[in-house]
Protein backbone atom coordinates (compact mmCIF):
# COMPACT_ATOMS: atom_id res chain seq x y z
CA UNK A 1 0.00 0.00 0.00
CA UNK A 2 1.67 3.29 -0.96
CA UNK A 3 2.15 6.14 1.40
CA UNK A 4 -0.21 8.59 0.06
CA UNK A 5 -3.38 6.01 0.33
CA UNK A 6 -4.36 7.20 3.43
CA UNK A 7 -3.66 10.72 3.03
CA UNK A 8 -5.59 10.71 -0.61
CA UNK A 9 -8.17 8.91 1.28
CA UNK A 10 -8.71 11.50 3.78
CA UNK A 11 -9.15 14.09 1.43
CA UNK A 12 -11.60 12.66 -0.44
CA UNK A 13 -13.74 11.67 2.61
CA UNK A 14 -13.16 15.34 4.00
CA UNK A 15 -14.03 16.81 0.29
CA UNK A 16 -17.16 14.40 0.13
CA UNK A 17 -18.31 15.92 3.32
CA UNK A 18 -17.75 19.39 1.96
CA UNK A 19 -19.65 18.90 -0.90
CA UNK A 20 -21.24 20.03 -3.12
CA UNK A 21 -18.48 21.65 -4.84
CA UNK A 22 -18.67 24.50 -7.81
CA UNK A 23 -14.81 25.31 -8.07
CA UNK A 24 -12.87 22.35 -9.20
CA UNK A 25 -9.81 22.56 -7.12
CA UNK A 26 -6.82 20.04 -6.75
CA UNK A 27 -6.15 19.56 -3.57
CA UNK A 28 -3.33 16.97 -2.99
CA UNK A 29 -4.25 15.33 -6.18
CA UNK A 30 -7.97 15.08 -5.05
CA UNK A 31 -10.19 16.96 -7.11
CA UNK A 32 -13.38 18.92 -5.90
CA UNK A 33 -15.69 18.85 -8.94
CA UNK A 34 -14.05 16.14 -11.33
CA UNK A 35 -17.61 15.89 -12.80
CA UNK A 36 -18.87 19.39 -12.93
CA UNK A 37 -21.49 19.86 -16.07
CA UNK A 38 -19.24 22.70 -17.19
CA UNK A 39 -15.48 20.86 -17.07
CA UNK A 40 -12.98 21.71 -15.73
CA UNK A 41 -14.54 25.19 -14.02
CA UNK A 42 -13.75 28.10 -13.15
CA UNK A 43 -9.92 26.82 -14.47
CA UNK A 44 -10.90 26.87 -18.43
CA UNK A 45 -12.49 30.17 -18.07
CA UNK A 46 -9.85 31.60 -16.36
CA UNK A 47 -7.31 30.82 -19.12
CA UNK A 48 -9.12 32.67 -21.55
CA UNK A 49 -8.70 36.08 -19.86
CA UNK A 50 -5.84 35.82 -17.42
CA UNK A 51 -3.57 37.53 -19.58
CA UNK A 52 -5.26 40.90 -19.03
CA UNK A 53 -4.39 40.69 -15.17
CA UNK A 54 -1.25 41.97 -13.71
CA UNK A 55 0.94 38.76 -13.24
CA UNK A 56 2.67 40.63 -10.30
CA UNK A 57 0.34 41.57 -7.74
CA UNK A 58 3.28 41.64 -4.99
CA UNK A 59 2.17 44.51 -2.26
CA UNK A 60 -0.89 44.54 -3.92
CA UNK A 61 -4.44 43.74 -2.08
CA UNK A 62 -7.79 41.69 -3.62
CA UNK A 63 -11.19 41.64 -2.25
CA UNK A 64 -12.97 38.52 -3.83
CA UNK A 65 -16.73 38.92 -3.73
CA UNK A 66 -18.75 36.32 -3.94
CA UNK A 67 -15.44 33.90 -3.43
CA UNK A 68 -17.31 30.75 -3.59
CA UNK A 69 -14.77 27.88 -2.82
CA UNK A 70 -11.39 30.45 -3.18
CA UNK A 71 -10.50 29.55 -7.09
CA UNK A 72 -9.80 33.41 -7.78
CA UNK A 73 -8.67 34.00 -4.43
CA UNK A 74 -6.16 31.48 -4.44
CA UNK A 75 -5.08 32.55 -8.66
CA UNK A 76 -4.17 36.49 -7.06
CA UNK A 77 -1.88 34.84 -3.43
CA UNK A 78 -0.32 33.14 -6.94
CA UNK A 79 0.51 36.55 -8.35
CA UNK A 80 2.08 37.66 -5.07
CA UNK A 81 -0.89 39.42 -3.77
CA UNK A 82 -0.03 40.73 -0.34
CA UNK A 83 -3.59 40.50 0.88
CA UNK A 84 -6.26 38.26 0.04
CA UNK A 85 -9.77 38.55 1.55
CA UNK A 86 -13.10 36.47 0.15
CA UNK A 87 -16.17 37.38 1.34
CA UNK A 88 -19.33 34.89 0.71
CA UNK A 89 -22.59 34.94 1.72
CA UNK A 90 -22.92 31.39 1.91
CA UNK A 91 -21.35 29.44 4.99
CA UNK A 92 -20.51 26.23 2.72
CA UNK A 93 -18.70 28.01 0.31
CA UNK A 94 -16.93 29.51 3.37
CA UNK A 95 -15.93 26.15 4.58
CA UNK A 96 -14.66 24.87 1.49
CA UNK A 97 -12.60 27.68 0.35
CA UNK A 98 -10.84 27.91 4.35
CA UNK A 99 -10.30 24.04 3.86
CA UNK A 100 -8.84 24.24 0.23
CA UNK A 101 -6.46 27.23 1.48
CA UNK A 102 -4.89 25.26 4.34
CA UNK A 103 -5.03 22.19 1.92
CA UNK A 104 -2.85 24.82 -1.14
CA UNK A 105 -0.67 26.17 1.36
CA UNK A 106 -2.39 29.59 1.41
CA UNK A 107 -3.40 30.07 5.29
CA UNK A 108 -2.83 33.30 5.24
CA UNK A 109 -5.77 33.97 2.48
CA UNK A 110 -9.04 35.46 4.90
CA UNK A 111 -12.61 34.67 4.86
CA UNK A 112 -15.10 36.05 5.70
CA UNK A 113 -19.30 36.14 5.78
CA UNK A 114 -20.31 39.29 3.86
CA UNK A 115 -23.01 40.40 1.84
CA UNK A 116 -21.94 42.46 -1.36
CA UNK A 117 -24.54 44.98 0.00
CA UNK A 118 -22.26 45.37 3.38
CA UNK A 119 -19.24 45.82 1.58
CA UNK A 120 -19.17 49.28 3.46
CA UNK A 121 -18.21 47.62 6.77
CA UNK A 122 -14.70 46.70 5.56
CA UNK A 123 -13.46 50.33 5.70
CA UNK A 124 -10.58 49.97 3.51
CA UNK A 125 -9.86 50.03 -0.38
CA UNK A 126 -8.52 47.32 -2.31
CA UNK A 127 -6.33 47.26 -5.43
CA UNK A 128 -8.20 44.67 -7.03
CA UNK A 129 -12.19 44.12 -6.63
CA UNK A 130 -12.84 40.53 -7.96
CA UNK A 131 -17.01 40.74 -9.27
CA UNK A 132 -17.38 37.16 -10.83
CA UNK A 133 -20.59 35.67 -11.34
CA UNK A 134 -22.45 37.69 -8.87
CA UNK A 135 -24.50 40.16 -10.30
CA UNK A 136 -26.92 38.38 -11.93
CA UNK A 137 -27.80 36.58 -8.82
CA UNK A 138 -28.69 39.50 -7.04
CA UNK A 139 -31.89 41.67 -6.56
CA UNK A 140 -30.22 45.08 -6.64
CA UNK A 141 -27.65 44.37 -9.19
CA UNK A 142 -26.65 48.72 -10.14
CA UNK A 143 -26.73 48.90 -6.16
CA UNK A 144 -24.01 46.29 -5.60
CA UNK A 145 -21.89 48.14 -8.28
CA UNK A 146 -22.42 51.25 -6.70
CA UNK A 147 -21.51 50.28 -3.36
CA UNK A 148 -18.31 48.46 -4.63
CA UNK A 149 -17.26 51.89 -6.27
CA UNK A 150 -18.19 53.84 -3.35
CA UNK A 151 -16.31 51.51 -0.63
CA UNK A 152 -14.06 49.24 -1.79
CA UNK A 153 -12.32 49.54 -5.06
CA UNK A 154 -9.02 51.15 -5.03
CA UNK A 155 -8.25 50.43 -8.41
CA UNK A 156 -8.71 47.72 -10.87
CA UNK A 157 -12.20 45.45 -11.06
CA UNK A 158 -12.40 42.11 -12.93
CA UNK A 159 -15.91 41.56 -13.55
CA UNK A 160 -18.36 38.99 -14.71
CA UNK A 161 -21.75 38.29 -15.35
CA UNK A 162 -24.04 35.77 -17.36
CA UNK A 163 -25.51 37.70 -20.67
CA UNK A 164 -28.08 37.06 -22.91
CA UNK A 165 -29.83 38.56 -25.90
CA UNK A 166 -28.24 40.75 -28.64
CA UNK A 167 -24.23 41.02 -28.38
CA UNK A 168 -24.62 44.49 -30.48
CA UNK A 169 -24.35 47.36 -28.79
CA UNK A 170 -26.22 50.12 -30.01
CA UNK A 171 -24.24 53.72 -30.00
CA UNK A 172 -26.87 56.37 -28.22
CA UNK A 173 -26.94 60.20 -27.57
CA UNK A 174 -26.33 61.42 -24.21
CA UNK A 175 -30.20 62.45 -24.31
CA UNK A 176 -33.44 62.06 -26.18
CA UNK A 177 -36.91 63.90 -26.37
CA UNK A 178 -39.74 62.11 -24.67
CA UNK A 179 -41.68 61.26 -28.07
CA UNK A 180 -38.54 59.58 -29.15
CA UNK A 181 -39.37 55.64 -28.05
CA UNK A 182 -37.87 53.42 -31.55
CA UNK A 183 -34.16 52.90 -29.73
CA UNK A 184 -36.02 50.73 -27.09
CA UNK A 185 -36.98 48.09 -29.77
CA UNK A 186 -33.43 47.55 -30.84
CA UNK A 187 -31.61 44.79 -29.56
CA UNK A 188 -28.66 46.69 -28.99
CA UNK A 189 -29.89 49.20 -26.65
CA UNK A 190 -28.80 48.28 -23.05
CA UNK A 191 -31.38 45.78 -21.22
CA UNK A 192 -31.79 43.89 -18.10
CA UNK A 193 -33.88 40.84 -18.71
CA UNK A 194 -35.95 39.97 -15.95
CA UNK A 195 -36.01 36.42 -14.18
CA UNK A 196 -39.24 36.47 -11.99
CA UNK A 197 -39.01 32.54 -11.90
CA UNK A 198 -36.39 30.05 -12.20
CA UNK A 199 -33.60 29.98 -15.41
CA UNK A 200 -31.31 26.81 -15.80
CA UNK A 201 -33.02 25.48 -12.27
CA UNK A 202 -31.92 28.33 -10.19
CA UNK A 203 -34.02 30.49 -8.42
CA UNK A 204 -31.31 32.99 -7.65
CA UNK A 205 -31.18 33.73 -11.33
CA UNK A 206 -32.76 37.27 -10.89
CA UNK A 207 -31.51 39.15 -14.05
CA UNK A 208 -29.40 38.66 -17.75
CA UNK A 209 -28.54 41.69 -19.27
CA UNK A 210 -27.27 42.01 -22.47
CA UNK A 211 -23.66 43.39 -23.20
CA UNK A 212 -25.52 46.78 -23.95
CA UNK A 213 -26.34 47.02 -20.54
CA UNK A 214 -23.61 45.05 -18.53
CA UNK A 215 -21.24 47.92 -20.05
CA UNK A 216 -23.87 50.84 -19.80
CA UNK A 217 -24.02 49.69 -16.12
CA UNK A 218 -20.25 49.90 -15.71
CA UNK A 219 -20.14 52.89 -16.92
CA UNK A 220 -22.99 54.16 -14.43
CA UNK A 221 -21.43 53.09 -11.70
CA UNK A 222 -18.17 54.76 -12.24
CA UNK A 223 -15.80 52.10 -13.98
CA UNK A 224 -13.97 52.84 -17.01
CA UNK A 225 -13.63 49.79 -19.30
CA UNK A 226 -10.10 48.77 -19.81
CA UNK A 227 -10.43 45.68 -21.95
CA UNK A 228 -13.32 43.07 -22.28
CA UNK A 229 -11.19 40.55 -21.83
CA UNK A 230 -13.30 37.58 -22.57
CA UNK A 231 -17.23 37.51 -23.90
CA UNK A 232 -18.70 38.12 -20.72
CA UNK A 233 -15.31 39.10 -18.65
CA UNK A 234 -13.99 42.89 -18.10
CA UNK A 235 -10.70 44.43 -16.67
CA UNK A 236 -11.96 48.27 -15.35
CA UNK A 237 -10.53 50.65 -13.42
CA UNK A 238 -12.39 53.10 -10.82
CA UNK A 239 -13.18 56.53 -13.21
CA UNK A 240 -15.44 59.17 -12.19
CA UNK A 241 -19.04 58.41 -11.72
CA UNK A 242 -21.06 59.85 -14.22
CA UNK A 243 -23.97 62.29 -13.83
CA UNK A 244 -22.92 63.14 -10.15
CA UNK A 245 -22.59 66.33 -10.92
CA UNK A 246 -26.90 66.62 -11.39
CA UNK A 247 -28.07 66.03 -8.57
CA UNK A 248 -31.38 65.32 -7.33
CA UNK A 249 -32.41 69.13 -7.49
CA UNK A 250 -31.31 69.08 -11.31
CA UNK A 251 -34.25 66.82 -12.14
CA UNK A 252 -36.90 66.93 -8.92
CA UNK A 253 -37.01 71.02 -8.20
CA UNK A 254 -38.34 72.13 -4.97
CA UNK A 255 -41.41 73.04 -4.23
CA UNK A 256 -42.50 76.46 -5.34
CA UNK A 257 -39.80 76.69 -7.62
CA UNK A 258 -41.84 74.13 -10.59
């Protein structure tokens, strides 16, 4: 019997008990998700956009929201990241990503139970905002954006989200007259499909916008778009937010002065 049968056996026991897993992570030659409907996931998808993140993150902090199991958290202590810190919602996903960083040799990565919404209770600014595959399963989707402008992000964001509908997007004035309605039927202008139900069996499936509107949205909150590094993937960095400038008083006068 070799060496490693017991300790490959542990593992897998421990994983088993952790399960189910979404991140496919090797963890002393024990994979998480060896089945997962999607392959080999988040791994394949990260190779198709890596190259438009720093490789050296040395000194450099990440805030990893909605970490799941730790893939991108453990991806950026690779790049030298200084600081790592996941926040999750979910206490599972907790558990497996604080299990898979003592199992990769990344201790020092931090975890934590956060909503995106709470972001505010960090008090500090991070170099690199990781947004993957969260927005669309979230009620207030332009909120969560403008809350990670407003607290957290120091500099760079890589963000994700599912899309669907047109891939066009459809080049609009900064204003229109109120008779002017025809840009709404074209597919490129920016929309935000609905989910009221349930889409691919999940009922946390709340919204798909189409590229239109994941970049309008962006834009909105104050992220300039550096690259779209992969169909659904963007590198930003923070930029000024847009529109601050008007004010509530701009469009809602005071009374007596209509």
């Amino acid at each position: 019997m070799s060496l490693l049968e017991p300790r490959e056996e542990m593992l897998r026991q421990r994983i088993e008990a952790l399960g189910p897993w979404f991140h496919n992570l090797e963890l002393g030659g024990v994979w998480t998700a060896p089945d997962h409907f999607l392959g080999d996931y988040p791994a394949f998808k990260f190779r198709r956009f890596e190259h438009a993140l720093p490789k050296d993150l040395t000194g450099k902090t990440v805030l990893d929201i909605g970490c799941n199991a730790g893939f991108y958290s453990f991806e950026m202590k690779r790049r030298g990241a200084a600081r790592v810190l996941g926040i999750d919602e979910d206490d599972h996903y907790l558990a497996q990503a604080r299990f898979a960083a003592e199992e990769l040799g990344f201790a020092d990565c931090e975890f934590e139970q956060l909503s995106v919404y709470d972001v505010g209770r960090l008090g500090e600014r991070f170099d690199l905002v990781i947004f993957m595959g969260v927005l669309y399963h979230l009620r207030h989707p332009l909120l969560a954006l403008d809350l990670i402008r407003e607290h957290v992000a120091g500099d760079l964001l890589l963000f994700q989200s599912m899309q669907r509908g047109s891939r066009q997007v459809l080049p609009l004035e900064q204003d229109y007259p109120f008779t002017e309605t025809e840009m709404f039927f074209e597919s490129g202008y920016p929309k935000l499909h609905f989910i009221e139900r349930q889409y691919a069996n999940d009922w946390t499936n709340w919204w798909a916008p189409n590229r239109a509107c994941t970049e309008a949205m962006l834009r909105a909150a104050g992220f300039a778009i550096e690259t779209r590094a992969e169909d659904e993937v963007y590198l930003c960095r923070t930029a000024d937010i847009p529109f601050a400038e008007w004010g509530a008083m701009a469009v809602y006068p005071a009374r007596g002065q209509e």
